[in-house]
C-alpha atoms as a PDB file:
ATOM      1  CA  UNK A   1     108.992  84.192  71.820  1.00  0.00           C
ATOM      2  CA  UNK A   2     107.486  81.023  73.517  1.00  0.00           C
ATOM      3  CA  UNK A   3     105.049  79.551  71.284  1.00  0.00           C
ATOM      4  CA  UNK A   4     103.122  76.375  70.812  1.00  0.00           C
ATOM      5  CA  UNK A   5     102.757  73.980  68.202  1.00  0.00           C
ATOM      6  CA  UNK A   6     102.849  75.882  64.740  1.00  0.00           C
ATOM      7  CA  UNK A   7     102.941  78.999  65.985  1.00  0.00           C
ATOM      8  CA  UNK A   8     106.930  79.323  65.968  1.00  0.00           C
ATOM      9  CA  UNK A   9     108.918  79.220  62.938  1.00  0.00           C
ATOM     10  CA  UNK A  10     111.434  75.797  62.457  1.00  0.00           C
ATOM     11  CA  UNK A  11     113.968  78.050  61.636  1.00  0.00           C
ATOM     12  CA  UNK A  12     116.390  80.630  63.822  1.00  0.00           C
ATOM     13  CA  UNK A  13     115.259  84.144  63.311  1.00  0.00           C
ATOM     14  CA  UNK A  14     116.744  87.390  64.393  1.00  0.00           C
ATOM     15  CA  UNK A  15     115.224  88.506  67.796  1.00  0.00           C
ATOM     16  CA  UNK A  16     114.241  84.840  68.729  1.00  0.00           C
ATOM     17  CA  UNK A  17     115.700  83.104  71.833  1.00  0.00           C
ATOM     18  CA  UNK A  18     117.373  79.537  71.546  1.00  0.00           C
ATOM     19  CA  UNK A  19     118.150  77.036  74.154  1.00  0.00           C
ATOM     20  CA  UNK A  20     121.989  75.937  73.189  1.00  0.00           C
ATOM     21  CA  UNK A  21     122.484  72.865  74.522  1.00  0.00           C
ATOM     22  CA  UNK A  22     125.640  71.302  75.462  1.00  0.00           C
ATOM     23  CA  UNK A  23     124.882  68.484  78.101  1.00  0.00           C
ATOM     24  CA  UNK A  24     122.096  68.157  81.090  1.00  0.00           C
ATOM     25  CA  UNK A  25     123.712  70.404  83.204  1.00  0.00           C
ATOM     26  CA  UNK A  26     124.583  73.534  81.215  1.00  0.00           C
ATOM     27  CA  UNK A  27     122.432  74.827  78.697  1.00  0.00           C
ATOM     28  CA  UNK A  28     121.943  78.409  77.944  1.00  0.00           C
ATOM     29  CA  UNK A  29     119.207  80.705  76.999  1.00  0.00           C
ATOM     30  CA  UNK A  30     120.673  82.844  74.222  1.00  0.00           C
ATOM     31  CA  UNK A  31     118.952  85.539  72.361  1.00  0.00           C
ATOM     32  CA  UNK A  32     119.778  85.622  68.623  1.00  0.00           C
ATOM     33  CA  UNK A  33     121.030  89.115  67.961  1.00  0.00           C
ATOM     34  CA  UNK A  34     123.125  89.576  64.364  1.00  0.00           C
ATOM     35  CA  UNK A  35     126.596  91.267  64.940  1.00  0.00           C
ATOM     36  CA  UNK A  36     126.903  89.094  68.481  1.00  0.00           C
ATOM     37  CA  UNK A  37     129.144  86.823  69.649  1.00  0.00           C
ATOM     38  CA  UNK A  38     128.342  84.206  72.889  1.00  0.00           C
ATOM     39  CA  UNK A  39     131.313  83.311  74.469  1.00  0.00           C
ATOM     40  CA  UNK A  40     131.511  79.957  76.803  1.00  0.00           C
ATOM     41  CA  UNK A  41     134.376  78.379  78.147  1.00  0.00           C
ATOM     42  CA  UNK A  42     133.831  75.672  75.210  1.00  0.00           C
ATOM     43  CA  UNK A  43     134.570  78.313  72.444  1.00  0.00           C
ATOM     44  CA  UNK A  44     132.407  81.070  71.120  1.00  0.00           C
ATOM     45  CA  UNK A  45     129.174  80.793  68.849  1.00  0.00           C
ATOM     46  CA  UNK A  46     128.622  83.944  66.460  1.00  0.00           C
ATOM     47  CA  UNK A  47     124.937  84.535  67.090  1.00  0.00           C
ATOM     48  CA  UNK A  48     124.752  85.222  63.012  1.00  0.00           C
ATOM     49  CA  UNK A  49     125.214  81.405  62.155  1.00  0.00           C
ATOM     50  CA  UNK A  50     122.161  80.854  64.506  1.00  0.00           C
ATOM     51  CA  UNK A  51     119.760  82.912  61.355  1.00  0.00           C
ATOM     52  CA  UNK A  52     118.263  80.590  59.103  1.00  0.00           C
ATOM     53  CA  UNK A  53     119.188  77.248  61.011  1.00  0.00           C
ATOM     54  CA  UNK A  54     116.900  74.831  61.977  1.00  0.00           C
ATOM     55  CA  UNK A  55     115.996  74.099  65.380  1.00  0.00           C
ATOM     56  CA  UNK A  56     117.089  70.498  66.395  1.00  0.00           C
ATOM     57  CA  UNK A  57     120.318  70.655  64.530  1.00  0.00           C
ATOM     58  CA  UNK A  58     123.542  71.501  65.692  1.00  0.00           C
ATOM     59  CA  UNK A  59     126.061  73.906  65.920  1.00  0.00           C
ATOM     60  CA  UNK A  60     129.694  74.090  66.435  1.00  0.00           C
ATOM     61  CA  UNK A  61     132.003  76.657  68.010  1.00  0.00           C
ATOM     62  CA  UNK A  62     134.827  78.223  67.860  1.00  0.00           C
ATOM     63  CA  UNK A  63     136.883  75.528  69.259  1.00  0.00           C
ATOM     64  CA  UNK A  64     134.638  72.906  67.421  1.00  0.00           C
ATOM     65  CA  UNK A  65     132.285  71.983  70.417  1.00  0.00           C
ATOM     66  CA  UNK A  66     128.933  71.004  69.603  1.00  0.00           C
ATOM     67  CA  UNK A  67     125.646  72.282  71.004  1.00  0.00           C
ATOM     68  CA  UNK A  68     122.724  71.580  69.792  1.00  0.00           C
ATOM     69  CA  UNK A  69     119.572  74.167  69.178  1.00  0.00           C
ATOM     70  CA  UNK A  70     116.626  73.575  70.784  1.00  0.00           C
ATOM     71  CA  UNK A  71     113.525  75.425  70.934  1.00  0.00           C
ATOM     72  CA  UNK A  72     112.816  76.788  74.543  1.00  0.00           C
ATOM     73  CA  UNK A  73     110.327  75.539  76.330  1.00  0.00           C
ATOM     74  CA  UNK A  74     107.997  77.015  79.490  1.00  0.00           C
ATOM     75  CA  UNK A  75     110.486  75.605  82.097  1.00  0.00           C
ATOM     76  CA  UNK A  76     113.834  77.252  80.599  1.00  0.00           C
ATOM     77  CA  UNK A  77     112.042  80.341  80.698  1.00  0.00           C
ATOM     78  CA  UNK A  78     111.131  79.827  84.543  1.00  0.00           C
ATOM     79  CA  UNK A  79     114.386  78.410  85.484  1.00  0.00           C
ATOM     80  CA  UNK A  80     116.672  80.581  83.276  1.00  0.00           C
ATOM     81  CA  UNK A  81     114.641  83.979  84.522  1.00  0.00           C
ATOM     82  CA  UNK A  82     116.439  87.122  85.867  1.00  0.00           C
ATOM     83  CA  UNK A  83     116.122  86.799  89.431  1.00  0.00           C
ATOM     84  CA  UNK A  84     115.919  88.583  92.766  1.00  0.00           C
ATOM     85  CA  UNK A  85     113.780  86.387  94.746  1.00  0.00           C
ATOM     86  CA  UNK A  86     113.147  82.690  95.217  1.00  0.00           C
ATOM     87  CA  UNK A  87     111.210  80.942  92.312  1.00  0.00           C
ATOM     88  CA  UNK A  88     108.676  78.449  92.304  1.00  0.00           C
ATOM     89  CA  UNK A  89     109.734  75.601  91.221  1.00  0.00           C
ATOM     90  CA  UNK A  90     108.403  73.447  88.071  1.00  0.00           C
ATOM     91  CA  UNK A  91     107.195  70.692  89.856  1.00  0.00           C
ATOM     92  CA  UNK A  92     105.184  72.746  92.553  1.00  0.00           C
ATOM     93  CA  UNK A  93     103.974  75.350  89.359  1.00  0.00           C
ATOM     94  CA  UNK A  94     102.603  71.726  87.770  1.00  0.00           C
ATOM     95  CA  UNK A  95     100.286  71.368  90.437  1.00  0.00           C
ATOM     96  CA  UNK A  96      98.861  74.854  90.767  1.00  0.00           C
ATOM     97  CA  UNK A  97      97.984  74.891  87.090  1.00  0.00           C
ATOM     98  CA  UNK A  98      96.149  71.549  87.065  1.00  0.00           C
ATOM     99  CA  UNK A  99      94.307  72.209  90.213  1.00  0.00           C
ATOM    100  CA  UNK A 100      93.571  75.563  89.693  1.00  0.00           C
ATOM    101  CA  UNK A 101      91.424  74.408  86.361  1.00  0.00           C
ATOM    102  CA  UNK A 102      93.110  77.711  84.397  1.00  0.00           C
ATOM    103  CA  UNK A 103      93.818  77.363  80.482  1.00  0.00           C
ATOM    104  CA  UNK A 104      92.595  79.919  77.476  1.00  0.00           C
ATOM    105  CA  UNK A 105      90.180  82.962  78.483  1.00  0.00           C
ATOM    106  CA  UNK A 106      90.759  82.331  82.340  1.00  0.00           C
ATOM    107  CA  UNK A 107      90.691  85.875  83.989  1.00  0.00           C
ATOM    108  CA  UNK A 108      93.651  84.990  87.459  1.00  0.00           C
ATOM    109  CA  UNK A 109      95.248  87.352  90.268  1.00  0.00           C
ATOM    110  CA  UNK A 110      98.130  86.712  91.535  1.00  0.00           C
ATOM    111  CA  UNK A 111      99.811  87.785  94.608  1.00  0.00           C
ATOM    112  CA  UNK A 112     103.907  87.632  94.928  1.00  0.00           C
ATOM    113  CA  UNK A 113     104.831  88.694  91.680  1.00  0.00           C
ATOM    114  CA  UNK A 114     108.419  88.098  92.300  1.00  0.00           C
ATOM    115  CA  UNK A 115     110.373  87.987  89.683  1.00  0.00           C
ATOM    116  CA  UNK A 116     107.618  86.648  87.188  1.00  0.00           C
ATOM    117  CA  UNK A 117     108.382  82.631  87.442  1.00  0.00           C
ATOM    118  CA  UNK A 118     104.733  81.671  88.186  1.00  0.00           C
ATOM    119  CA  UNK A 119     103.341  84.872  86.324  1.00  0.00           C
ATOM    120  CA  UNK A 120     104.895  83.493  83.038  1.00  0.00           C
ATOM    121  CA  UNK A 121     103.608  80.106  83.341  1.00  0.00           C
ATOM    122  CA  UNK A 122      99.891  81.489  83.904  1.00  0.00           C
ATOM    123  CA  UNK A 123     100.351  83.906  81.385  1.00  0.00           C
ATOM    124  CA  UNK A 124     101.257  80.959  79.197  1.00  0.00           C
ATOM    125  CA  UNK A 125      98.013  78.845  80.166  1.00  0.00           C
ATOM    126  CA  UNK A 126      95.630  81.940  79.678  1.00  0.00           C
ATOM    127  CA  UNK A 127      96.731  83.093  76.287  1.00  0.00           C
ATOM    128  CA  UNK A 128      95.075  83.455  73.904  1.00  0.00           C
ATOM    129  CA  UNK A 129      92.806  85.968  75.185  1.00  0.00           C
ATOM    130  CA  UNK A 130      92.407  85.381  79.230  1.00  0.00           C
ATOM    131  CA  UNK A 131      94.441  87.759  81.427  1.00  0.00           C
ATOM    132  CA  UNK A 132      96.465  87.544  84.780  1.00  0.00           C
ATOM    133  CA  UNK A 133      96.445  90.516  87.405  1.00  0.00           C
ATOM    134  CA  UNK A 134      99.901  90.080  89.132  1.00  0.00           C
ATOM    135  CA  UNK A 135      99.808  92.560  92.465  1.00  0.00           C
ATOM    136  CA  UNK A 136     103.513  92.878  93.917  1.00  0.00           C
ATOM    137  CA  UNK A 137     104.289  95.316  96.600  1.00  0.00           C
ATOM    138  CA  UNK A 138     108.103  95.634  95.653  1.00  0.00           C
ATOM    139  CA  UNK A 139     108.554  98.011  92.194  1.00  0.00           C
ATOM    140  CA  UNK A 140     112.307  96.739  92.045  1.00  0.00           C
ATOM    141  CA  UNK A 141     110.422  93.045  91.541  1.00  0.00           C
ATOM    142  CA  UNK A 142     107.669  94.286  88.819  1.00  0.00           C
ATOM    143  CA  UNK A 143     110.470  95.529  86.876  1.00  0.00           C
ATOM    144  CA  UNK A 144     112.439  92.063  86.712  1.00  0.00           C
ATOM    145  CA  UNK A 145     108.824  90.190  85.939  1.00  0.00           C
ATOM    146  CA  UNK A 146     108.323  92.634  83.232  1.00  0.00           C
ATOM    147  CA  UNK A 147     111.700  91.960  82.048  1.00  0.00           C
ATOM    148  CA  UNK A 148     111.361  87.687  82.201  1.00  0.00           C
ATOM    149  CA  UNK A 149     108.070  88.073  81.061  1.00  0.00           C
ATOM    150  CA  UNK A 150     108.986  90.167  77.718  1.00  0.00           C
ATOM    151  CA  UNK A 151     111.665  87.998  77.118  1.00  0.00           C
ATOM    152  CA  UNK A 152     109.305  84.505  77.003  1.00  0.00           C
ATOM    153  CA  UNK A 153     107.066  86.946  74.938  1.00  0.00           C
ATOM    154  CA  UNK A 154     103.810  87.241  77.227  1.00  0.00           C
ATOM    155  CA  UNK A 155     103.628  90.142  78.904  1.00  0.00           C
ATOM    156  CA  UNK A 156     100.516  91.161  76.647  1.00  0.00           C
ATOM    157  CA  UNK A 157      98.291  88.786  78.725  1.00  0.00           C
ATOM    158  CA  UNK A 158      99.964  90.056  82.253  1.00  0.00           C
ATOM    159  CA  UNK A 159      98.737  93.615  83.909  1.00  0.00           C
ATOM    160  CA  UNK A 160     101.458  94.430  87.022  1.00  0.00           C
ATOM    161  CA  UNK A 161      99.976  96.060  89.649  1.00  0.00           C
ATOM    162  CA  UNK A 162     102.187  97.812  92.328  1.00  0.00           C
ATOM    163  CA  UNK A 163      99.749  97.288  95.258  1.00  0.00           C
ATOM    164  CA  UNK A 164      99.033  95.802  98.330  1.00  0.00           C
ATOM    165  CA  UNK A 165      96.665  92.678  97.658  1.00  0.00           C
ATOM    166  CA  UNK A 166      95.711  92.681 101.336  1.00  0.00           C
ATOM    167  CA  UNK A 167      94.386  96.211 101.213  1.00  0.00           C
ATOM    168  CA  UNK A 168      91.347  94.488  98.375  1.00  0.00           C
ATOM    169  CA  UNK A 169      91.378  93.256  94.968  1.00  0.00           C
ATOM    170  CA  UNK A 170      90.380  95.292  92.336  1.00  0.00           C
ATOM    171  CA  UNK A 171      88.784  92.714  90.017  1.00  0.00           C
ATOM    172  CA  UNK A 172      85.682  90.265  89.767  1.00  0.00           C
ATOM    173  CA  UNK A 173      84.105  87.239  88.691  1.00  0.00           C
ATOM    174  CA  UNK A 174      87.675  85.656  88.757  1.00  0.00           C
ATOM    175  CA  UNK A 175      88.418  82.370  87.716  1.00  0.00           C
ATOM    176  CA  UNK A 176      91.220  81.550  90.341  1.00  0.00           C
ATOM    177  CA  UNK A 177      93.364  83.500  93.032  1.00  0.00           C
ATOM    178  CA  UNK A 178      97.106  82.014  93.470  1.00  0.00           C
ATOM    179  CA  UNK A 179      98.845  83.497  96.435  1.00  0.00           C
ATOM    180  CA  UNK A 180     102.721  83.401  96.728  1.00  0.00           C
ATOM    181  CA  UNK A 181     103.071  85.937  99.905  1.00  0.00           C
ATOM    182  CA  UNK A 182     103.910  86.044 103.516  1.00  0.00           C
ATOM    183  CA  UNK A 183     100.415  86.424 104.568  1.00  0.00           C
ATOM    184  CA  UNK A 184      97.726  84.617 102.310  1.00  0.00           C
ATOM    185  CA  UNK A 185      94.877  84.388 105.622  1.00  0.00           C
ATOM    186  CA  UNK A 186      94.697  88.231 105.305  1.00  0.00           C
ATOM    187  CA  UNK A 187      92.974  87.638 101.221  1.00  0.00           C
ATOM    188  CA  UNK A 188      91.141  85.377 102.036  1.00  0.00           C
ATOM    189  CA  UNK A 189      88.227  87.919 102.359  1.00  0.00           C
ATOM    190  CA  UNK A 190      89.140  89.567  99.350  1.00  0.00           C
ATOM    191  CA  UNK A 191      89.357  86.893  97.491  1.00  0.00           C
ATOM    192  CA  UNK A 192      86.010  85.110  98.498  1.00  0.00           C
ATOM    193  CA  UNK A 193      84.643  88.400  96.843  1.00  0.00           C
ATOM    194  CA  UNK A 194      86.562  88.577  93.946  1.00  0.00           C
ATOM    195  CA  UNK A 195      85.933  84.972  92.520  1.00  0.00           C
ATOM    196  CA  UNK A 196      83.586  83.832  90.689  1.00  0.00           C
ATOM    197  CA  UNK A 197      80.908  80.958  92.544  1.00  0.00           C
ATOM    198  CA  UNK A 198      83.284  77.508  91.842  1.00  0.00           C
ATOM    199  CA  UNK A 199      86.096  79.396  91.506  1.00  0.00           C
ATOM    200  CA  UNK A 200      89.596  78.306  93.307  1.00  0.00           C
ATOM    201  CA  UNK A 201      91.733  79.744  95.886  1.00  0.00           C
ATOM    202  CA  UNK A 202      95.580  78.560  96.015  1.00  0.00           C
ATOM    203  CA  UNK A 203      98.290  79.083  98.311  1.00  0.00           C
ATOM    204  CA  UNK A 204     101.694  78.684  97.978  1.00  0.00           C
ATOM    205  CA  UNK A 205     103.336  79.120 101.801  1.00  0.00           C
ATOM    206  CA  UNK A 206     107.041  77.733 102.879  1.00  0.00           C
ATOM    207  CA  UNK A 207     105.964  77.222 106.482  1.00  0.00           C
ATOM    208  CA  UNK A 208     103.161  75.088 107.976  1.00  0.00           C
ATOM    209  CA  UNK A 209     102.033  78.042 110.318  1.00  0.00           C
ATOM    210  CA  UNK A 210     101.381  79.898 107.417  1.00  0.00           C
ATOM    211  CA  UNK A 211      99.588  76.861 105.921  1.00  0.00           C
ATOM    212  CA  UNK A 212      97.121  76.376 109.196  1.00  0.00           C
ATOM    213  CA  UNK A 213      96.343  79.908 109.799  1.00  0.00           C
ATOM    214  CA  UNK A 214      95.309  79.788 105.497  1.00  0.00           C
ATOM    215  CA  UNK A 215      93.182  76.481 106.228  1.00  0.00           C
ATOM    216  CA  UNK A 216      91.877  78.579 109.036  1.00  0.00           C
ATOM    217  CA  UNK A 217      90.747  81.646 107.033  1.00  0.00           C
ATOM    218  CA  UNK A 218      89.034  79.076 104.432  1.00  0.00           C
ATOM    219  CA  UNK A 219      86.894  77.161 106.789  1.00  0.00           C
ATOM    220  CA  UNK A 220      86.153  80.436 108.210  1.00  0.00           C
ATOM    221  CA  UNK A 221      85.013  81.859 105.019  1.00  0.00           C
ATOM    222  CA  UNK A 222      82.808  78.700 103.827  1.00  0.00           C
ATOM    223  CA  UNK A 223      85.354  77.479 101.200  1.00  0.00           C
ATOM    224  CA  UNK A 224      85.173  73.796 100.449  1.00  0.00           C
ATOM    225  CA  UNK A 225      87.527  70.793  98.952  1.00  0.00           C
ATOM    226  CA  UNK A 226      90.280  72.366 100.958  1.00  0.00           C
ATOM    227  CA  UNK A 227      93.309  70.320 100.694  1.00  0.00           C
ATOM    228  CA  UNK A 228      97.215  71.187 101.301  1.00  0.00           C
ATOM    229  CA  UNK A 229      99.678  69.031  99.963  1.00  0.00           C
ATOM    230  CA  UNK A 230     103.466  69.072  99.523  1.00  0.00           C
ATOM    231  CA  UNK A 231     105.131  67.950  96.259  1.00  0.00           C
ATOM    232  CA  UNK A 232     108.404  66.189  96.242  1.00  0.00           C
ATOM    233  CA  UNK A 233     110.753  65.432  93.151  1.00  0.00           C
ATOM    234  CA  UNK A 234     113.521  62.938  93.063  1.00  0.00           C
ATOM    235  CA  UNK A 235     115.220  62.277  89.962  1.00  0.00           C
ATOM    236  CA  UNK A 236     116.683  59.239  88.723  1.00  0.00           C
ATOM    237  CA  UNK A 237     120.655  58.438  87.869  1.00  0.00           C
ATOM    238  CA  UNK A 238     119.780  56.071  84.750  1.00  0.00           C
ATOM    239  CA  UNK A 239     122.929  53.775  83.891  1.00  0.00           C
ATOM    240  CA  UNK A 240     122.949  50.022  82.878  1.00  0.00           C
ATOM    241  CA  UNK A 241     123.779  47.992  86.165  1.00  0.00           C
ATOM    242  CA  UNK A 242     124.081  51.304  88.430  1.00  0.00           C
ATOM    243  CA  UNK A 243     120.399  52.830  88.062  1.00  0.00           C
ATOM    244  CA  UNK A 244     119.448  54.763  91.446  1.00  0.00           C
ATOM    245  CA  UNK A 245     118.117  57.598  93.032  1.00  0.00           C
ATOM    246  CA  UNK A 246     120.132  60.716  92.545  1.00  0.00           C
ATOM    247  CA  UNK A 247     121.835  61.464  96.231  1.00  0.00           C
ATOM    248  CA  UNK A 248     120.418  65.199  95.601  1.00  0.00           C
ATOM    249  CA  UNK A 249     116.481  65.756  95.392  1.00  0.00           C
ATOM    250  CA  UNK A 250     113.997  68.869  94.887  1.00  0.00           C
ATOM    251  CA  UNK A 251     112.460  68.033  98.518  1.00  0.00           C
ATOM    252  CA  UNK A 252     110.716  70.349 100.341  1.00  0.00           C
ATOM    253  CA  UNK A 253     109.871  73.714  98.726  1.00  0.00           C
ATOM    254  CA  UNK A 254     106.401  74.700 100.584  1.00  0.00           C
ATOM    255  CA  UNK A 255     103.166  73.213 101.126  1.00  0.00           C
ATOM    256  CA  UNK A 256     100.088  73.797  98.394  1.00  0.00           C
ATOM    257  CA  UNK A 257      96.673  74.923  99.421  1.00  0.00           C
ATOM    258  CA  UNK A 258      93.601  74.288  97.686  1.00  0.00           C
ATOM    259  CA  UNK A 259      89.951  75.616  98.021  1.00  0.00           C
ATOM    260  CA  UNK A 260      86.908  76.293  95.720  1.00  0.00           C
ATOM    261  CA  UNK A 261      84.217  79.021  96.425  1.00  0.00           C
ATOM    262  CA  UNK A 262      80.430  77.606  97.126  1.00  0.00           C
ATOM    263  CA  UNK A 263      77.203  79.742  97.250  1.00  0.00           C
ATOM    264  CA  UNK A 264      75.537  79.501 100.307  1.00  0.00           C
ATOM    265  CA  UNK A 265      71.652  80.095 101.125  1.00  0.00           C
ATOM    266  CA  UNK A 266      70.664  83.187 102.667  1.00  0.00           C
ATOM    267  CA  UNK A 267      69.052  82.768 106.458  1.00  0.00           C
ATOM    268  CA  UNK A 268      65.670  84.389 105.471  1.00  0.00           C
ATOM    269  CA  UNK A 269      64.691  82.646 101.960  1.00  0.00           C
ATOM    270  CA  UNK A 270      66.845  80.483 101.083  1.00  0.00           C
ATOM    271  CA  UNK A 271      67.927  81.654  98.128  1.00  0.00           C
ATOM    272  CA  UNK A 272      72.083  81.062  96.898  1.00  0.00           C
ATOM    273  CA  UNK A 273      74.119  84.495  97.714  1.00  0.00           C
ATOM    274  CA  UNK A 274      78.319  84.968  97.846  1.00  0.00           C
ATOM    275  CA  UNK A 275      79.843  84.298 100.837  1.00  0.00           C
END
């Protein structure tokens, strides 16, 4: 289960999920199961001798290759999830969390289910008693999320909703709406009624048309601090006398759109109403 500071054991129990960690580029997401055996082109581990270990130290296999077990964090669940569709990435879920002002008790739909990847991480900001209403039009998707999202332990703070967010949204006086579909311009409506006054309004779209034609709906609807931005990564090849860019970079994912609900005064009295 993913867990924070003091809430997960230091040791390996049975039913818990390790990161085994053999360099930067291959790690594996393993869960602890007695009687198992996880076989890797380095040797096999017997899932047994995981029990009762701490986590930092190390382990050796069969053929006396040592990986090293690490707690998972947030990301290896996102990046390591069961997938049939395209994930958002780390760096663009980053941003969405920060600017969508979420953390514990925030009530959050979200459109695009997917295979869970954003879903987790909200689920994971939300806890301990907020909730996230995930609407996904695909039932072969919903049942991967539910999958990735028991295995990282948080599907208690996630209701899946096989539905059709452009047809309404069921709930109200919501703290954010995060959008990961085809067609975000068509909730815009919806969502202007669902959230709460200051609440925000994110987009996650991999083509700019998509982008203006959101922008579009937003100005239309009265939404303000509308901003779109686009998040590159680049890492860094660190080595004494050759330290560079990496050739390969995280570039261009899909462009980010912001926007917070306002009140606006009625025509007759003045007085503040929902758009």
């Amino acid at each position: 289960m993913l867990g924070g500071p003091g809430l997960q054991s230091q040791k390996v129990m049975e039913g818990e999920y390790v990161l085994l960690y053999l360099d930067q580029r291959r790690t594996y997401l393993v869960k602890v199961e007695a009687g198992k055996t996880f076989h890797t082109h380095k040797g096999f581990i017997k899932l047994d001798d995981l029990i009762g270990k701490e986590y930092g130290s190390k382990i050796a296999s069969s053929l006396g290759v040592q990986f090293a077990i690490l707690k998972p964090l947030l990301r290896d669940y996102i990046m390591k999830s069961t997938r049939r569709t395209q994930i958002i990435y780390p760096k663009d879920i980053a941003l969405i969390i920060i600017f969508s002002g979420i953390g514990p008790g925030s009530r959050v739909v979200e459109a695009g289910t997917g295979t869970g990847a954003l879903t987790t991480a909200l689920a994971h900001y939300v806890r301990p008693n907020g909730r996230v209403y995930s609407y996904e039009v695909r039932g072969e998707f919903l049942e991967t999320a539910e999958k990735n999202l028991k295995r990282a332990g948080l599907i208690e703070y996630v209701e899946l909703k096989n539905k059709d967010i452009t047809a309404g949204i069921d709930e109200i006086n919501l703290d954010a709406v995060i959008l990961d579909m085809a067609t975000p311009w068509l909730v815009v409506p919806h969502a202007c009624k669902a959230l709460k006054p200051c609440g925000t309004f994110i987009s996650f779209s991999p083509t700019i048309d998509q982008t203006v034609k959101t922008v579009e709906a937003l100005e239309e609807k009265g939404f303000i601090n509308i901003e779109t931005v686009e998040c590159l990564l680049r890492g860094m090849q660190i080595e004494r006398g050759k330290t560079r860019p990496q050739t390969l970079m995280t570039a261009h994912t899909g462009y980010i759109t912001f926007a917070r609900k306002v009140l606006e005064p009625t025509a007759e009295n003045g007085s503040q109403e929902g758009l």
